[in-house]
C-alpha atoms as a PDB file:
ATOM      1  CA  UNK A   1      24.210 -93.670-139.927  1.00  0.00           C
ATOM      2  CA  UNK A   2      22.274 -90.741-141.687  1.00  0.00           C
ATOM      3  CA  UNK A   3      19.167 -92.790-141.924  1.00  0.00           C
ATOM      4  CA  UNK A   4      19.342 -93.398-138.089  1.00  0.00           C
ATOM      5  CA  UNK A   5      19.916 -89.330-137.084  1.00  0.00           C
ATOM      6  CA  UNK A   6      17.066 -89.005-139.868  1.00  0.00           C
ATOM      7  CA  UNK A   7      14.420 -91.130-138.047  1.00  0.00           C
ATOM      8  CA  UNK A   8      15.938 -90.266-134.618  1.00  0.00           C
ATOM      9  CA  UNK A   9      15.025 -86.224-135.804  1.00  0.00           C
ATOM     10  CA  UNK A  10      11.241 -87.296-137.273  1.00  0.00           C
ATOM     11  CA  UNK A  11      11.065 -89.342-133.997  1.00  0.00           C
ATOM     12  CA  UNK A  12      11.867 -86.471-132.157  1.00  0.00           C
ATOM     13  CA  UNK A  13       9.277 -84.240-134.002  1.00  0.00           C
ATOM     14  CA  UNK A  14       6.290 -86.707-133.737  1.00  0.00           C
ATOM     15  CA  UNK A  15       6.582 -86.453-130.263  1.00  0.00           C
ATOM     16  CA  UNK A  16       6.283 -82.879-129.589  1.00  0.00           C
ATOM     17  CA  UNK A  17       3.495 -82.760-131.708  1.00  0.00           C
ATOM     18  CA  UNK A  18       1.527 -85.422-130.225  1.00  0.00           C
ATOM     19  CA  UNK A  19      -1.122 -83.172-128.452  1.00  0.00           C
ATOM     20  CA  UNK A  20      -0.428 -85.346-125.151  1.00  0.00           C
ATOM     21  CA  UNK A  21       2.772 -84.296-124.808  1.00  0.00           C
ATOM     22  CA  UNK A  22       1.958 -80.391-124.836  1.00  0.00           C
ATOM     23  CA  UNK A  23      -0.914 -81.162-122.490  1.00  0.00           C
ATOM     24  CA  UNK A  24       1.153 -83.180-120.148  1.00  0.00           C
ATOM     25  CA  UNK A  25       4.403 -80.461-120.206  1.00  0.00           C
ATOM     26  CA  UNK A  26       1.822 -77.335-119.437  1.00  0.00           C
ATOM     27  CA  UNK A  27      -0.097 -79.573-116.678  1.00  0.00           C
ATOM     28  CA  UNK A  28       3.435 -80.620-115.163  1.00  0.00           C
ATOM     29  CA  UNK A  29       4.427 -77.052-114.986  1.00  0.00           C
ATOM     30  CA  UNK A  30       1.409 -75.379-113.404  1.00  0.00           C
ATOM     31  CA  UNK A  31       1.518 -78.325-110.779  1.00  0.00           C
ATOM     32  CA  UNK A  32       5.289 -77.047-110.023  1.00  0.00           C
ATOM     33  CA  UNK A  33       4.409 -73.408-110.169  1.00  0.00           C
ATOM     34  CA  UNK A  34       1.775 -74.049-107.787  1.00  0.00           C
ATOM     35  CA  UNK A  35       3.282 -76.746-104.941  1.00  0.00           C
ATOM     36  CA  UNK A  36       5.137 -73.215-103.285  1.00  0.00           C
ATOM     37  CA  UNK A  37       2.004 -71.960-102.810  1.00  0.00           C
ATOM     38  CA  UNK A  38       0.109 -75.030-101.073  1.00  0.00           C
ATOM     39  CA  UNK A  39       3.578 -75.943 -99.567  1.00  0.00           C
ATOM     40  CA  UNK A  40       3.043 -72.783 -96.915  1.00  0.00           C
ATOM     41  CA  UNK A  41       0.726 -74.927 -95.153  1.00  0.00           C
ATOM     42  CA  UNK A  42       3.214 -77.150 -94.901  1.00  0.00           C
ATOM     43  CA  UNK A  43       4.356 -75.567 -91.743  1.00  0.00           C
ATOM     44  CA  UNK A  44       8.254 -76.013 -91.411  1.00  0.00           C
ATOM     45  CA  UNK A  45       8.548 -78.491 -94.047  1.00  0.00           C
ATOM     46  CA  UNK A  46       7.395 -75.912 -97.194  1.00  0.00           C
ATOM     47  CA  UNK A  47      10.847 -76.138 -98.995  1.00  0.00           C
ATOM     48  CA  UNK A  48      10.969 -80.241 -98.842  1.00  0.00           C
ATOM     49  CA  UNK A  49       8.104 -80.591-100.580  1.00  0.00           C
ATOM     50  CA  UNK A  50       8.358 -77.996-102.839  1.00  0.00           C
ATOM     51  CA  UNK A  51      11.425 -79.707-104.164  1.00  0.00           C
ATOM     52  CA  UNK A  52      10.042 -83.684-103.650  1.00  0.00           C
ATOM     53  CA  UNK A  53       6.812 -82.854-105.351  1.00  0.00           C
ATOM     54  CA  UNK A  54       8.649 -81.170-108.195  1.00  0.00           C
ATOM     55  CA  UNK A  55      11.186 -83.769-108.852  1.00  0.00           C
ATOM     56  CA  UNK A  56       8.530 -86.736-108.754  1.00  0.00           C
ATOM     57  CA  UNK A  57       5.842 -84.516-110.915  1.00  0.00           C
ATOM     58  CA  UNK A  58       9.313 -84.151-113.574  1.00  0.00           C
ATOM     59  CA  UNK A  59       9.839 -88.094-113.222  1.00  0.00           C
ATOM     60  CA  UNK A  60       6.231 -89.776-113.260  1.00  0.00           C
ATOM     61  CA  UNK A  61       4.670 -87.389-115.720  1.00  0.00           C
ATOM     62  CA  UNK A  62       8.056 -88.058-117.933  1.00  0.00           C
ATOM     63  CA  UNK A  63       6.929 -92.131-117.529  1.00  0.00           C
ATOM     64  CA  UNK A  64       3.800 -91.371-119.284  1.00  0.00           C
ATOM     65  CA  UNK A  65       5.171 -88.884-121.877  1.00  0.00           C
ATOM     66  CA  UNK A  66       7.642 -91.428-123.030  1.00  0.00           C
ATOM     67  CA  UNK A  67       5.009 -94.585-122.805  1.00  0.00           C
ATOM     68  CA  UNK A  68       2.803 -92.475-125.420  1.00  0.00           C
ATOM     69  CA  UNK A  69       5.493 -91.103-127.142  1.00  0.00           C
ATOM     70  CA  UNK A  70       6.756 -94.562-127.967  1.00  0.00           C
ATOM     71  CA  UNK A  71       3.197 -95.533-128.616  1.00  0.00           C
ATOM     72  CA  UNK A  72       2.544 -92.849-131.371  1.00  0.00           C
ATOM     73  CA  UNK A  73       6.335 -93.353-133.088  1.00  0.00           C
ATOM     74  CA  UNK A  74       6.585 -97.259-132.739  1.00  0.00           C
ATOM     75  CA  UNK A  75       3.597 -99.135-131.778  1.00  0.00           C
ATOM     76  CA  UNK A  76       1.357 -97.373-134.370  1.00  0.00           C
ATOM     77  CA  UNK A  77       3.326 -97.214-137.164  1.00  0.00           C
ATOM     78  CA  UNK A  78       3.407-101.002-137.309  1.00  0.00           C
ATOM     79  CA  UNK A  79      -0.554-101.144-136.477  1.00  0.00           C
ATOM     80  CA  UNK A  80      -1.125 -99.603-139.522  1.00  0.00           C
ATOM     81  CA  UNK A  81       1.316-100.347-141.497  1.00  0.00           C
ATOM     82  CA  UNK A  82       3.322 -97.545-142.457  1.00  0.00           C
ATOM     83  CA  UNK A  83       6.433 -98.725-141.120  1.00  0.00           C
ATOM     84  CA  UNK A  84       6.470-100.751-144.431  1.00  0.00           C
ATOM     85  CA  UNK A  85       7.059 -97.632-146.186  1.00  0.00           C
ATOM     86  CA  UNK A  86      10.247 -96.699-144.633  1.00  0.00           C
ATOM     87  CA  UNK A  87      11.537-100.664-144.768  1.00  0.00           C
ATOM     88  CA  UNK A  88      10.912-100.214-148.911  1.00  0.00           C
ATOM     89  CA  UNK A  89      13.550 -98.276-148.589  1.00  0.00           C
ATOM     90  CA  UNK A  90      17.561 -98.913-148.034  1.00  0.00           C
ATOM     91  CA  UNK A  91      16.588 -98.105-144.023  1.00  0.00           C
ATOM     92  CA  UNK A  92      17.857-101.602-141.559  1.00  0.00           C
ATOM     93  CA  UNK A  93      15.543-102.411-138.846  1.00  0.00           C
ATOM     94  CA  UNK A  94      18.169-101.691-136.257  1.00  0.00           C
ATOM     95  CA  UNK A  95      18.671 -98.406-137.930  1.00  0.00           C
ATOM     96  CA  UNK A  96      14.773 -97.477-137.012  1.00  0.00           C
ATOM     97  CA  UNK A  97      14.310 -99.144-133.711  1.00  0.00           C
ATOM     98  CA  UNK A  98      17.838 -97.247-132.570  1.00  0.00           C
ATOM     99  CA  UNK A  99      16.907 -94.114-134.434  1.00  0.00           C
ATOM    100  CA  UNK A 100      13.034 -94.182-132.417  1.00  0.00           C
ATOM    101  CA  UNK A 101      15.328 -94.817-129.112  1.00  0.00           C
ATOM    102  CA  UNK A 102      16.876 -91.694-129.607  1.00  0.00           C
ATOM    103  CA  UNK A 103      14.294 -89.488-130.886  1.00  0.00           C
ATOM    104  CA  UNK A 104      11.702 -90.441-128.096  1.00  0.00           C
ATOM    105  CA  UNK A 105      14.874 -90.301-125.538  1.00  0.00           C
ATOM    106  CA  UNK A 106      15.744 -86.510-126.858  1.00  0.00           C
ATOM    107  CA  UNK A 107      11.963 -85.597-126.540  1.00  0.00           C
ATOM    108  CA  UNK A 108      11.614 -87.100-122.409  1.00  0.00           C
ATOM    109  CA  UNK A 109      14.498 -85.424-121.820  1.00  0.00           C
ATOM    110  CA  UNK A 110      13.139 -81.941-123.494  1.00  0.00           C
ATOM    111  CA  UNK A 111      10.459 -82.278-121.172  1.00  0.00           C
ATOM    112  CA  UNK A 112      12.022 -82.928-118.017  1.00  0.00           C
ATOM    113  CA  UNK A 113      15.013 -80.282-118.395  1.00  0.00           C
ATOM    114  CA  UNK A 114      11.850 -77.931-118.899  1.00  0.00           C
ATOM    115  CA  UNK A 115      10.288 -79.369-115.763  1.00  0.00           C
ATOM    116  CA  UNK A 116      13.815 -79.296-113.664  1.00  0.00           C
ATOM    117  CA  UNK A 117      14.113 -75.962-115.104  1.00  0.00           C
ATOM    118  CA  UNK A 118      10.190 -75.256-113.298  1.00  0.00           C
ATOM    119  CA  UNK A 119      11.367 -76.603-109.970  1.00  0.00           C
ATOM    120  CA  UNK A 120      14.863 -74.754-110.030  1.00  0.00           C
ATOM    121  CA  UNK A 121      12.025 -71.502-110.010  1.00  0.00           C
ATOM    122  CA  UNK A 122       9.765 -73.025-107.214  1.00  0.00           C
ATOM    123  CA  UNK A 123      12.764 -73.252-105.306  1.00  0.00           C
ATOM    124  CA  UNK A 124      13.491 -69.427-105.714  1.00  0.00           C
ATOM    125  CA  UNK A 125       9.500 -68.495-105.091  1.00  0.00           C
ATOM    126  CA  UNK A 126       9.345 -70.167-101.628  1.00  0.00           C
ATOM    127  CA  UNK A 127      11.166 -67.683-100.135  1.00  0.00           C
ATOM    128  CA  UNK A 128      10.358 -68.754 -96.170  1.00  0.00           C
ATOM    129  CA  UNK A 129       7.984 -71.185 -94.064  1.00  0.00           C
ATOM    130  CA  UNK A 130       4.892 -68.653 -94.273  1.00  0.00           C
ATOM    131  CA  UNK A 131       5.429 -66.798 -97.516  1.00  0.00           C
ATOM    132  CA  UNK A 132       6.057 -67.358-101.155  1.00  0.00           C
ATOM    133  CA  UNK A 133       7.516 -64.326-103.604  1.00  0.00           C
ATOM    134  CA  UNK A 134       4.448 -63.536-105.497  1.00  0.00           C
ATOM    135  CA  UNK A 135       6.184 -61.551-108.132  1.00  0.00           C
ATOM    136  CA  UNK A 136       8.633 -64.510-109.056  1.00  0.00           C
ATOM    137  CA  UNK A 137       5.603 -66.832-109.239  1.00  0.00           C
ATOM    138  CA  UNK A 138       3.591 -64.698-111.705  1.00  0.00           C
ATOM    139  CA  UNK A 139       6.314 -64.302-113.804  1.00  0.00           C
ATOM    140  CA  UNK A 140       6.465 -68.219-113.678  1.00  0.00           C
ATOM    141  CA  UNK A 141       2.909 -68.376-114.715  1.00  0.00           C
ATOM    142  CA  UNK A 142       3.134 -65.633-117.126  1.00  0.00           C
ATOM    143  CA  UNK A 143       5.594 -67.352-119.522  1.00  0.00           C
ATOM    144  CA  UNK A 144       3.447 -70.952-119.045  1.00  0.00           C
ATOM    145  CA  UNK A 145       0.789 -68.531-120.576  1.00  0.00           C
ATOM    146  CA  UNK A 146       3.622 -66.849-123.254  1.00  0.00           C
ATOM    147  CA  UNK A 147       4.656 -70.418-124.551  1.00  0.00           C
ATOM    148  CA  UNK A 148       0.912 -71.489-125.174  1.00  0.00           C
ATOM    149  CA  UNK A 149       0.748 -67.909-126.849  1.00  0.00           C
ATOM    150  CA  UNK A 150       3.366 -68.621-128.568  1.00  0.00           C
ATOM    151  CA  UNK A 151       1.932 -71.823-130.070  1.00  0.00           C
ATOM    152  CA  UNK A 152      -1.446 -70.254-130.809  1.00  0.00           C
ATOM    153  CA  UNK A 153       0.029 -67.408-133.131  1.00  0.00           C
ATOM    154  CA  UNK A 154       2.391 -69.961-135.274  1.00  0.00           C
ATOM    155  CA  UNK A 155      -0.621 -72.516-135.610  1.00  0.00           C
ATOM    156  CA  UNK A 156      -2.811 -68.861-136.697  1.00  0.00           C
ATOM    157  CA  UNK A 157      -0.391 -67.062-138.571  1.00  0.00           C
ATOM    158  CA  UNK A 158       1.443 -70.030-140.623  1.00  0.00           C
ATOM    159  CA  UNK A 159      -0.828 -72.960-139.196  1.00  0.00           C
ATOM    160  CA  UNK A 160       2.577 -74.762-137.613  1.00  0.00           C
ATOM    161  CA  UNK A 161       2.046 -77.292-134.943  1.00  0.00           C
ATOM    162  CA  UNK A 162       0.503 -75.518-131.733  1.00  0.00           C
ATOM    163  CA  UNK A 163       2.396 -78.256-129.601  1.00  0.00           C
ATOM    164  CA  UNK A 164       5.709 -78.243-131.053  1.00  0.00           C
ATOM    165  CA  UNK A 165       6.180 -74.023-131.360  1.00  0.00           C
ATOM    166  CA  UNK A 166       4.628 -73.889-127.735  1.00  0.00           C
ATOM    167  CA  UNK A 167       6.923 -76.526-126.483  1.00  0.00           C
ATOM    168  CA  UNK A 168       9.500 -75.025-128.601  1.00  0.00           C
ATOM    169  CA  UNK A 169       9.345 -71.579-126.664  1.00  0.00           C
ATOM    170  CA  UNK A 170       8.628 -73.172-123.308  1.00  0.00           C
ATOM    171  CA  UNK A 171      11.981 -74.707-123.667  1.00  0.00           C
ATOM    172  CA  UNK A 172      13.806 -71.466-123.999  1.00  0.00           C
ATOM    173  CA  UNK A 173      11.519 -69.235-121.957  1.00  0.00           C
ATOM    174  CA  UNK A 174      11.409 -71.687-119.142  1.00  0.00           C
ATOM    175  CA  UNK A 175      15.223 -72.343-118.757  1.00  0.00           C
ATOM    176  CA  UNK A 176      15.948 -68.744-119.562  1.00  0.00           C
ATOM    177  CA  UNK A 177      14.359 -67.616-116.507  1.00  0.00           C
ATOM    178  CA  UNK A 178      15.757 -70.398-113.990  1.00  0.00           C
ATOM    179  CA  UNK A 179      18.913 -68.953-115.303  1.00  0.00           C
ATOM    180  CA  UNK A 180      18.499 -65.578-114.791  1.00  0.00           C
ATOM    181  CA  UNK A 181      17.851 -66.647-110.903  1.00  0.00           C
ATOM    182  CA  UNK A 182      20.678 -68.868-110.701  1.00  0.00           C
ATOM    183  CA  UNK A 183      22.658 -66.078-112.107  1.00  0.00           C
ATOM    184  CA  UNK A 184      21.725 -63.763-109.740  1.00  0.00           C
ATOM    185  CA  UNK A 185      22.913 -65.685-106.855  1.00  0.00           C
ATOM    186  CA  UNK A 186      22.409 -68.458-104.016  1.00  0.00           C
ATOM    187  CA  UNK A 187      18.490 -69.034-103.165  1.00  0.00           C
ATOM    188  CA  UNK A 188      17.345 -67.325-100.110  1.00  0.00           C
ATOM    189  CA  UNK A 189      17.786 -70.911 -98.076  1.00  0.00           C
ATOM    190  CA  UNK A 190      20.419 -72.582 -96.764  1.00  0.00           C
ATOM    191  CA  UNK A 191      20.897 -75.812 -99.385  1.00  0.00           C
ATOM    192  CA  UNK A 192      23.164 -75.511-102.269  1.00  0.00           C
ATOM    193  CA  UNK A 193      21.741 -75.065-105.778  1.00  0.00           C
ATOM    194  CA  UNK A 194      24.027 -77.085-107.663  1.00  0.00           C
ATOM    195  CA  UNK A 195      23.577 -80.166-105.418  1.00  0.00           C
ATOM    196  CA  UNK A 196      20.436 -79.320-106.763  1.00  0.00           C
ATOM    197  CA  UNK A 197      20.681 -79.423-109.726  1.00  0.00           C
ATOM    198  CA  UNK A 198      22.766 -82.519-110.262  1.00  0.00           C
ATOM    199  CA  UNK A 199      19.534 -84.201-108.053  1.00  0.00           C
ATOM    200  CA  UNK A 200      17.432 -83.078-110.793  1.00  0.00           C
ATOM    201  CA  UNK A 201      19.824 -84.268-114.032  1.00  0.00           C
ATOM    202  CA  UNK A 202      19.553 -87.816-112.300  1.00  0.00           C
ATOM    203  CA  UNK A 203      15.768 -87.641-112.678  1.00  0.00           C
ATOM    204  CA  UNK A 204      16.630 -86.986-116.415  1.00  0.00           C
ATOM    205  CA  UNK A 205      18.704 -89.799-116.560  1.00  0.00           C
ATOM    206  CA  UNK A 206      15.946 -92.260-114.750  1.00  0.00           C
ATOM    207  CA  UNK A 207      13.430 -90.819-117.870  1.00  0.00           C
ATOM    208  CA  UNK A 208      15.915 -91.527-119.858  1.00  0.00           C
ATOM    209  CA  UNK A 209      16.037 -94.982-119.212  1.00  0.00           C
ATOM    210  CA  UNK A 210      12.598 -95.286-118.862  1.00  0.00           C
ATOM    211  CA  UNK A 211      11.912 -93.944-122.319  1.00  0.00           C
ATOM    212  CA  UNK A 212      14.290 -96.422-123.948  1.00  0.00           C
ATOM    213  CA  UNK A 213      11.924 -99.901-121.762  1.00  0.00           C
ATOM    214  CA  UNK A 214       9.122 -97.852-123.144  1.00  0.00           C
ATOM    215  CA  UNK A 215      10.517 -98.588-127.005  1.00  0.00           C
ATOM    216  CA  UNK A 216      11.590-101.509-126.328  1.00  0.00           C
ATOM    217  CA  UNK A 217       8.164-102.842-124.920  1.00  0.00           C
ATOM    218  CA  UNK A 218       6.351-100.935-128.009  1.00  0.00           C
ATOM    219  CA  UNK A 219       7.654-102.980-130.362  1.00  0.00           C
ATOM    220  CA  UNK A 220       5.664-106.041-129.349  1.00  0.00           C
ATOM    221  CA  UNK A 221       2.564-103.918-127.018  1.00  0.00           C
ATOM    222  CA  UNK A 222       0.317-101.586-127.732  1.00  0.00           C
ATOM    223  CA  UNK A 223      -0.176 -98.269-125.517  1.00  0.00           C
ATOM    224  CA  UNK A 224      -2.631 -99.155-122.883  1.00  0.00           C
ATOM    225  CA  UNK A 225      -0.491-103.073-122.316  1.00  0.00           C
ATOM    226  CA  UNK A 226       2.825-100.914-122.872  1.00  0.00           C
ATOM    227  CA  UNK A 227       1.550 -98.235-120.065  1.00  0.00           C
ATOM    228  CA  UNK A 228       0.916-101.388-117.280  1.00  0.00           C
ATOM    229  CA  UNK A 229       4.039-103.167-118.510  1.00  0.00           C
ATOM    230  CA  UNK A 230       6.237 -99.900-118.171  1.00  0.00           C
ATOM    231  CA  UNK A 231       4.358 -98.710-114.811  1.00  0.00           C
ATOM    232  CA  UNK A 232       4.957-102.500-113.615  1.00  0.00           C
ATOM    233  CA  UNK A 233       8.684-102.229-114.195  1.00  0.00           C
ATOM    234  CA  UNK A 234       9.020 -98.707-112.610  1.00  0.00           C
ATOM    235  CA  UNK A 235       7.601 -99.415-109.182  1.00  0.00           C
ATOM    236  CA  UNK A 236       9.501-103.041-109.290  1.00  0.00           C
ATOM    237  CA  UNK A 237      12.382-100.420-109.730  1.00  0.00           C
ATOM    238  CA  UNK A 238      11.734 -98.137-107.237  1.00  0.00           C
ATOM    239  CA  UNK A 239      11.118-101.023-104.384  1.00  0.00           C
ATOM    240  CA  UNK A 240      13.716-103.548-106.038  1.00  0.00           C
ATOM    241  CA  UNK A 241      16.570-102.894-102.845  1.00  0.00           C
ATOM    242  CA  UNK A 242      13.562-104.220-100.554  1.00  0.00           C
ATOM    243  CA  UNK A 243      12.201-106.623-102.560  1.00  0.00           C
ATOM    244  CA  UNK A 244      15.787-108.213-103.810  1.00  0.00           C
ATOM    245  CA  UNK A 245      18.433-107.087-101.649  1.00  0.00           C
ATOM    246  CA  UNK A 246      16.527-108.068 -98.148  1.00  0.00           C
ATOM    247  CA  UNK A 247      17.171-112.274 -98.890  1.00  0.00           C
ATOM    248  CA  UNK A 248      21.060-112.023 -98.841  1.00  0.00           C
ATOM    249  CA  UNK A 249      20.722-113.632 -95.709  1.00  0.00           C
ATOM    250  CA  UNK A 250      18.160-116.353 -96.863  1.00  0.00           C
ATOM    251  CA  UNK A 251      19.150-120.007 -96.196  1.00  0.00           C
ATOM    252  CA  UNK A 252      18.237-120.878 -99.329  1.00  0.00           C
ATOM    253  CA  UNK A 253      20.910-121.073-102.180  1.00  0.00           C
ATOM    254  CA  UNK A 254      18.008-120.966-104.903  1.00  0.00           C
ATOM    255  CA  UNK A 255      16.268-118.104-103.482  1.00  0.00           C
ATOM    256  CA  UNK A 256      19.402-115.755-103.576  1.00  0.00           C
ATOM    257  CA  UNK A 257      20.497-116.186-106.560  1.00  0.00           C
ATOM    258  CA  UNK A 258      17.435-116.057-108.305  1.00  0.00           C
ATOM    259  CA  UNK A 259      16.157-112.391-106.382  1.00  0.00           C
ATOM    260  CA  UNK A 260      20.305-111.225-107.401  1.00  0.00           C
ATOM    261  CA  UNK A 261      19.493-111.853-111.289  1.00  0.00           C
ATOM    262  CA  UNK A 262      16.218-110.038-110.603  1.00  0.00           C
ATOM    263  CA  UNK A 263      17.980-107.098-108.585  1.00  0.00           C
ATOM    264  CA  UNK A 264      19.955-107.042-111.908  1.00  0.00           C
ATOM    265  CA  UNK A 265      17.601-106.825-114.091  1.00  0.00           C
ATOM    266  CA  UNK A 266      15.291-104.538-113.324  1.00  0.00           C
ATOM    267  CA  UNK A 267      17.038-100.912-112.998  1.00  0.00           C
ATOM    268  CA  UNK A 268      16.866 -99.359-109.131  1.00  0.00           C
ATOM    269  CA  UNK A 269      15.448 -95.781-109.509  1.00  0.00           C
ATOM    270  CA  UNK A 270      16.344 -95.002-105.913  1.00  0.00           C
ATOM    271  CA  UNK A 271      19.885 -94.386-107.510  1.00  0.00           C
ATOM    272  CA  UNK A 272      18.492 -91.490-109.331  1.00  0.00           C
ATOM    273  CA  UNK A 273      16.725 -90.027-105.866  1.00  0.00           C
ATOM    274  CA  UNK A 274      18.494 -87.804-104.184  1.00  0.00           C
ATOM    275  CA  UNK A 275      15.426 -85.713-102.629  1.00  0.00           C
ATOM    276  CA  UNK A 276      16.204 -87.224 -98.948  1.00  0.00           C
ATOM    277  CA  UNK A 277      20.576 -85.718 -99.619  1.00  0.00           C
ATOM    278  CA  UNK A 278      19.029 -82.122-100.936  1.00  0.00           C
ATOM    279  CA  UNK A 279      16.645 -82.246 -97.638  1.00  0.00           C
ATOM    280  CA  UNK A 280      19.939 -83.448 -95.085  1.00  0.00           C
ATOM    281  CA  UNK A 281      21.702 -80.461 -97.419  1.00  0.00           C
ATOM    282  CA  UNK A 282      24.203 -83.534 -98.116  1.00  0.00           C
ATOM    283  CA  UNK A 283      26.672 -82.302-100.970  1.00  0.00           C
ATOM    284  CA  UNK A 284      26.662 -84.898-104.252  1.00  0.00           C
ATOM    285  CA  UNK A 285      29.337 -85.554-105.375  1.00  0.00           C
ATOM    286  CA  UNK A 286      30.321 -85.220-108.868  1.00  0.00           C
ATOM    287  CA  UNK A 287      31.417 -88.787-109.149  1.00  0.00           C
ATOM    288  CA  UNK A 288      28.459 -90.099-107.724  1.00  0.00           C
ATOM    289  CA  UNK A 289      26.594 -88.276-111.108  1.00  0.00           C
ATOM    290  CA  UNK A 290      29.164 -89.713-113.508  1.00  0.00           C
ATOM    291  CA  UNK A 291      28.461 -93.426-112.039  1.00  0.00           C
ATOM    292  CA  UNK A 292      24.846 -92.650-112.122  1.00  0.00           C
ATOM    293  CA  UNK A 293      25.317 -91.339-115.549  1.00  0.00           C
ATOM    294  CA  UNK A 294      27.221 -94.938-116.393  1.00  0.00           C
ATOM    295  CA  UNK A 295      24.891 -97.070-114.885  1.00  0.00           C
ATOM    296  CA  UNK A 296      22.157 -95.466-117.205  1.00  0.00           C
ATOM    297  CA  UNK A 297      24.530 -95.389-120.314  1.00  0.00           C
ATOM    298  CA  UNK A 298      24.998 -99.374-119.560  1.00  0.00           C
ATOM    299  CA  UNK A 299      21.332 -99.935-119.047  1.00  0.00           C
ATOM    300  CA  UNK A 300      19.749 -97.901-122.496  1.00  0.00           C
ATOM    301  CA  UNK A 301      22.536-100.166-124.150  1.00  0.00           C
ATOM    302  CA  UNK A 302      21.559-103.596-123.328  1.00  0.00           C
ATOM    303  CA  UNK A 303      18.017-102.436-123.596  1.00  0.00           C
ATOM    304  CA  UNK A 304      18.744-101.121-126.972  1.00  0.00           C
ATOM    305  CA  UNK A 305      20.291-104.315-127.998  1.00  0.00           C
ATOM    306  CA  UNK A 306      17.085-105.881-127.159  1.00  0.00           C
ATOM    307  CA  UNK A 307      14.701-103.566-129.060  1.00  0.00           C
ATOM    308  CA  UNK A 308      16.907-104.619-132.275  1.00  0.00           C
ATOM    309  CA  UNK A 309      16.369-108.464-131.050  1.00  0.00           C
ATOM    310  CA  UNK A 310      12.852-108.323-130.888  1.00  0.00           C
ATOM    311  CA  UNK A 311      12.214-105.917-134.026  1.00  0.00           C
ATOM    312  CA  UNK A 312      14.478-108.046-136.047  1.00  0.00           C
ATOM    313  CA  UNK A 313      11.906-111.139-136.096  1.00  0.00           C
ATOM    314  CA  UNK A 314       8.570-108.604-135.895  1.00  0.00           C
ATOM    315  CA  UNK A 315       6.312-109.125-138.770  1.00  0.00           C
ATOM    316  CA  UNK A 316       5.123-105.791-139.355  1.00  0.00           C
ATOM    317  CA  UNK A 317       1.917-105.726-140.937  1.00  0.00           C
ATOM    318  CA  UNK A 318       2.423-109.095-142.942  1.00  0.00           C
ATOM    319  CA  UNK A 319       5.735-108.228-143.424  1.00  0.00           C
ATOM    320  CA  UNK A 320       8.230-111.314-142.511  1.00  0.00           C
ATOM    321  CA  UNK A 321      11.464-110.221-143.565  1.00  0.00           C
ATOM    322  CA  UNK A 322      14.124-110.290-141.099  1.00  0.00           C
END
């Protein structure tokens, strides 16, 4: 069990300091710092997509961040080899392929709390249909600037990683200041701020579960096959209700039961969407996030289980023990 938190930690680590994943986390948040802006021409509509374009900026640039980060910690330590190193040692195979799970899992889900953290601030800068509170959004952009800052003086002074100390303080700065406004009361619009938020930890959870396909697809791709396998399963996800669920009534016995395995297979990210609720200002329930949270739970699980069935077999750089 300590070798697992050991390689879930380095796994963590590699993947903030893969300069793809700083890149991706300061592009993601000057996208949401900018939507309230060209949301005002929007018209009456300004606040719905500040809020849809945040929430599907967090979620598809978290698909790419955890395809790469599974590339970097999985897919090319067994192109070249090293991953030989670690199995010289008393470390199991399921201890490294569940230890990767949860490193690259901990570092999607540091980037998307920093990216829910972005749109919880959007939110409070779109103050009305025609007008967008200017101080609030330099402030935003200010401490986007003071993280990179931040990881420019630590890479100069002690010549640390410039993505991991400017993720590092985006993670507090960011979430610090979406505080702060939360703190200070109810946004100046009429939907409710923790219905909000529990919309946005269910984008979490959907990067969540698509880091852990991402791992288990790196074991046996590469990035660029592991990137069209991953984005092939994500938009079978998000249109499985209308590509499964529509043949219920299908005359043919064969037919159902073979789209009901594939509804069951392949996870349905419109559970994790709750933009349409937020723009009806339709209160979410709290048990509706703990079965979301369950269904997730259930799915990184049997996923899991089959990262350590297809690592066990994997001959890793000549390597044929099982």
């Amino acid at each position: 069990m300590r070798n697992l938190f050991k390689i879930a930690f380095n796994a963590f680590r590699e993947s903030l300091r893969e300069p793809v994943y700083c890149l991706m986390l300061l592009a993601a948040l000057f996208f949401i710092s900018a939507y309230p802006a060209l949301a005002v021409f929007s018209f009456s509509q300004q606040l719905k997509l500040v809020i849809d374009s945040s929430m599907a900026t967090g979620l598809l640039f978290g698909l790419v961040v955890a395809v790469l980060c599974a590339g970097s910690t999985v897919a090319r330590e067994m192109r070249n080899g090293t991953v030989l190193l670690l199995m010289s040692k008393p470390v199991s195979r399921w201890s490294f392929i569940l230890g990767k799970i949860l490193g690259v899992a901990a570092a999607v889900t540091l980037f998307t709390l920093i990216c829910n953290c972005g749109c919880i601030i959007s939110v409070y800068v779109t103050t009305d249909k025609t007008h967008t509170d200017v101080v609030l959004q330099a402030v935003f952009l200010a401490l986007i600037a003071a993280g990179a800052v931040c990881g420019m003086a630590a890479n100069f002074v002690r010549g640390s990683s410039f993505t991991e100390i400017c993720t590092y303080a985006l993670s507090v700065l960011i979430p610090l200041f979406a505080a702060g406004l939360l703190w200070r009361g109810e946004a100046p619009h009429s939907i409710h701020m923790s219905d909000l938020c529990k919309a946005l930890t269910l984008i979490n959870f959907a990067v969540i579960a698509m880091a852990t396909v991402a791992v288990v697809t790196a074991t046996r791709l590469d990035v660029v096959p592991n990137m069209c396998v991953c984005s092939a399963i994500f938009f079978m996800g998000l249109l499985s209700s209308y590509l499964f669920k529509q043949v219920e009534n299908t005359k043919s016995e064969f037919l159902r039961q073979l789209f009901t395995v594939l509804y069951s297979i392949f996870p349905n990210w419109q559970f994790f969407w709750l933009v349409d609720a937020i723009a009806m200002k339709r209160r979410i329930p709290w048990s509706y996030v703990g079965m979301a949270a369950l269904y997730m739970a259930l799915f990184v699980v049997i996923a899991s289980l089959w990262a350590v069935v297809l690592f066990r077999n994997k001959e890793v750089a000549g390597d044929s023990r099982s």
